[in-house]
N, C-alpha and C. Protein backbone atom coordinates (compact mmCIF):
# COMPACT_ATOMS: atom_id res chain seq x y z
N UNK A 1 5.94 11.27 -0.37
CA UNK A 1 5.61 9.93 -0.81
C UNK A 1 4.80 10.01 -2.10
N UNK A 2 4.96 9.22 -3.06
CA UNK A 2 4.59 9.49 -4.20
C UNK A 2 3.67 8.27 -4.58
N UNK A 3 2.39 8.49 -5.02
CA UNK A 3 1.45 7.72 -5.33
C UNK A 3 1.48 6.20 -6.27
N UNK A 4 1.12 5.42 -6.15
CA UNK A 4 1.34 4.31 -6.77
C UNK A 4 0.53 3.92 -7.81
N UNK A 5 -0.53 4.06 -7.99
CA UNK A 5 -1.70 3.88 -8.62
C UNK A 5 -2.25 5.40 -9.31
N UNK A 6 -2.01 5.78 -10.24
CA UNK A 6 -2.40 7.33 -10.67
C UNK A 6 -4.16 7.20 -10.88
N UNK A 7 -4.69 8.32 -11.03
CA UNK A 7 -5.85 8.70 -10.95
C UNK A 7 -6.58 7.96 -12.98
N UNK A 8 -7.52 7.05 -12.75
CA UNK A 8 -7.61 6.50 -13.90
C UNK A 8 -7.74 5.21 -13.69
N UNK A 9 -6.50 4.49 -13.01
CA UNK A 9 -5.90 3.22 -12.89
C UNK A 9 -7.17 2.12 -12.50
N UNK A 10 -7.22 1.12 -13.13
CA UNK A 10 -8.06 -0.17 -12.34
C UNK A 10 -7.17 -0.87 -11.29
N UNK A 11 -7.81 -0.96 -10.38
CA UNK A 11 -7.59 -2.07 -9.14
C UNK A 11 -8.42 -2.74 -8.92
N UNK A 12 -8.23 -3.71 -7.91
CA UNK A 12 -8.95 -4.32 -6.94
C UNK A 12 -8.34 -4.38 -4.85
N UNK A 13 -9.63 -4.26 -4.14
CA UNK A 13 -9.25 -4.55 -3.25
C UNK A 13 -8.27 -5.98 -3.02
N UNK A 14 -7.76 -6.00 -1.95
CA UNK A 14 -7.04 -7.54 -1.75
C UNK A 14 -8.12 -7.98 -1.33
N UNK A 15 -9.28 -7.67 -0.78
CA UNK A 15 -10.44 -7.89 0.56
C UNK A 15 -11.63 -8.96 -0.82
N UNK A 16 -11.82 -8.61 -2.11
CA UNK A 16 -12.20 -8.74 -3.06
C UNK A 16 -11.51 -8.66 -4.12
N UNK A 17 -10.98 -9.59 -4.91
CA UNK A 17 -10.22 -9.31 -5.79
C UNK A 17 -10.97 -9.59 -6.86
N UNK A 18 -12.32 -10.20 -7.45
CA UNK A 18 -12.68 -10.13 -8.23
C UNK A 18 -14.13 -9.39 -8.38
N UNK A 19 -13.43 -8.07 -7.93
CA UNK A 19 -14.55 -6.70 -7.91
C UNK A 19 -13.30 -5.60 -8.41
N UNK A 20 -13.59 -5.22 -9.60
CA UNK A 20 -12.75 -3.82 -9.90
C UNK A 20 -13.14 -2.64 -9.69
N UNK A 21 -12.42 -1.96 -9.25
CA UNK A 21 -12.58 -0.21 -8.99
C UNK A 21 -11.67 0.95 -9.97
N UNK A 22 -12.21 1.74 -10.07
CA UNK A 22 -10.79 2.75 -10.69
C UNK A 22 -10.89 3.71 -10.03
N UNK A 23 -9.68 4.11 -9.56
CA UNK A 23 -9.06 5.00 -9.13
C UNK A 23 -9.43 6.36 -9.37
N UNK A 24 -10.25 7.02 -8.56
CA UNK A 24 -10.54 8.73 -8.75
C UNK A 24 -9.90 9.73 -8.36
N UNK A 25 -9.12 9.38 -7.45
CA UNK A 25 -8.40 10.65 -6.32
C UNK A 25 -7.37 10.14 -5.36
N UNK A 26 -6.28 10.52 -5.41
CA UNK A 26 -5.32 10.23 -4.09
C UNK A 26 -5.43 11.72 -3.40
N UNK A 27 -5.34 11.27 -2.23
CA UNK A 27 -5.14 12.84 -1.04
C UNK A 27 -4.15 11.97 0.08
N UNK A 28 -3.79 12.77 0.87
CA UNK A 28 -3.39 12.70 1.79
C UNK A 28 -2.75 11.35 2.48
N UNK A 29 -2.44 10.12 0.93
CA UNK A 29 -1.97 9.10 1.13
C UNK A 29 -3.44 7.93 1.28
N UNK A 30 -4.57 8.51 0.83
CA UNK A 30 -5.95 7.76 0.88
C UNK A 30 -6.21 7.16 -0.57
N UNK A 31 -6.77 6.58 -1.24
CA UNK A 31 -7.30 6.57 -2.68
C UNK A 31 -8.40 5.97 -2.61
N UNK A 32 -9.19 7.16 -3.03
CA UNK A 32 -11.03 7.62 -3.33
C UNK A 32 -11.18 6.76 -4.82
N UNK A 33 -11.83 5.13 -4.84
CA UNK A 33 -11.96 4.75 -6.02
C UNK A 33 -13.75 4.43 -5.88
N UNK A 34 -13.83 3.74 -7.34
CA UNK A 34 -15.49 3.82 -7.90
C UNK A 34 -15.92 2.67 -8.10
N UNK A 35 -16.74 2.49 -8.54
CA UNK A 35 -17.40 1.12 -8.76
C UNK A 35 -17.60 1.34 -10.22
N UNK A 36 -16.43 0.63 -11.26
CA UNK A 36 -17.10 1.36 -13.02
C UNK A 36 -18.34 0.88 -13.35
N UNK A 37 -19.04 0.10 -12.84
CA UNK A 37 -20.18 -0.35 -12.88
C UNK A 37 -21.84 0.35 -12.53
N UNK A 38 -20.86 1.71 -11.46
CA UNK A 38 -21.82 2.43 -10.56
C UNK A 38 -21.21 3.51 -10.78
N UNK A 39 -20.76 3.99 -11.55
CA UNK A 39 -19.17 5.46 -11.49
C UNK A 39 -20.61 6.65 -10.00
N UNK A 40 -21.60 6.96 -10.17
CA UNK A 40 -22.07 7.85 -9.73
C UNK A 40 -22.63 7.02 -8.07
N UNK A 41 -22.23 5.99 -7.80
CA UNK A 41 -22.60 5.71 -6.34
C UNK A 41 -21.16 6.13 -5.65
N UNK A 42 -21.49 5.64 -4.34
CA UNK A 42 -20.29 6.25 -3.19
C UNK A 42 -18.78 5.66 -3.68
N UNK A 43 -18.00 6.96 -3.10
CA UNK A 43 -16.22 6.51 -3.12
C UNK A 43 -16.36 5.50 -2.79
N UNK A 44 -15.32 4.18 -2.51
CA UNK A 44 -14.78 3.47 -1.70
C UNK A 44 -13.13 3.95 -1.24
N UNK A 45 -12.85 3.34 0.12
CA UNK A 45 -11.61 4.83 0.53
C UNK A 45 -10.55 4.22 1.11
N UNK A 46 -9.41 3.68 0.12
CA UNK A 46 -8.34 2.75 0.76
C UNK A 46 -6.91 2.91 0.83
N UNK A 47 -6.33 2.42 1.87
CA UNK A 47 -4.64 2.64 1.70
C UNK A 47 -4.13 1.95 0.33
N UNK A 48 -3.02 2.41 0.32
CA UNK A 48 -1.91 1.95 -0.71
C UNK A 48 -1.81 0.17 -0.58
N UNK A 49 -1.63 -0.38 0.99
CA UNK A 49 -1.48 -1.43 1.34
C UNK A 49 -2.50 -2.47 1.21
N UNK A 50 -4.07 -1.85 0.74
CA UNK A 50 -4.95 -2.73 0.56
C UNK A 50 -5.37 -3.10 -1.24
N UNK A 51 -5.05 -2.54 -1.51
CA UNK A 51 -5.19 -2.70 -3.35
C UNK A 51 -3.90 -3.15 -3.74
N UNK A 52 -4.56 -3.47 -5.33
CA UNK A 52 -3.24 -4.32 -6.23
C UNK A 52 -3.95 -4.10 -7.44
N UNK A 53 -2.92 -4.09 -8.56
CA UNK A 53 -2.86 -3.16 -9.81
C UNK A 53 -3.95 -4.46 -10.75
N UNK A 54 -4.94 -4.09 -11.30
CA UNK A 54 -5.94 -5.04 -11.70
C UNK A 54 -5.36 -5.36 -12.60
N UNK A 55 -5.04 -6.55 -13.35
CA UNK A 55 -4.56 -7.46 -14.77
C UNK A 55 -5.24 -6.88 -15.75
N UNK A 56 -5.01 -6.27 -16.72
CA UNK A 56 -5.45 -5.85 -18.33
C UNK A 56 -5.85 -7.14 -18.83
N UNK A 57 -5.17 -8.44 -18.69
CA UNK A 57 -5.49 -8.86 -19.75
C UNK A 57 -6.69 -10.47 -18.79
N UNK A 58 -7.04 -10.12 -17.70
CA UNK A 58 -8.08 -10.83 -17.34
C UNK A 58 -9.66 -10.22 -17.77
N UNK A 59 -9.81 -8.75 -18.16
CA UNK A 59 -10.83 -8.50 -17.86
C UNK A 59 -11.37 -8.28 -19.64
């Protein structure tokens, strides 16, 4: 299964959609993203099925 979101990418949870994260790490079908706001506080750690590809041109 091949990743959807590459390592870099902005998202948002669906849970919060107007909180962005970027993408640090896929493993094992998980994706380890950040807070760019906080890059050095904790992962946040979500399926494929809970994020969506953040709009470029909202932010």
């Amino acid at each position: 299964m091949e990743n959807k979101y590459p390592e870099g990418s902005t998202v948002f949870a669906r849970t919060d959609p107007s909180h962005n994260l970027t993408v640090r790490r896929y493993a094992k079908r998980i994706y380890y993203c950040t807070d760019p706001a906080n890059p050095q506080g904790r992962d946040r750690v979500y399926y494929e099925r809970e994020l969506n590809q953040a709009d470029a041109s909202k932010s």
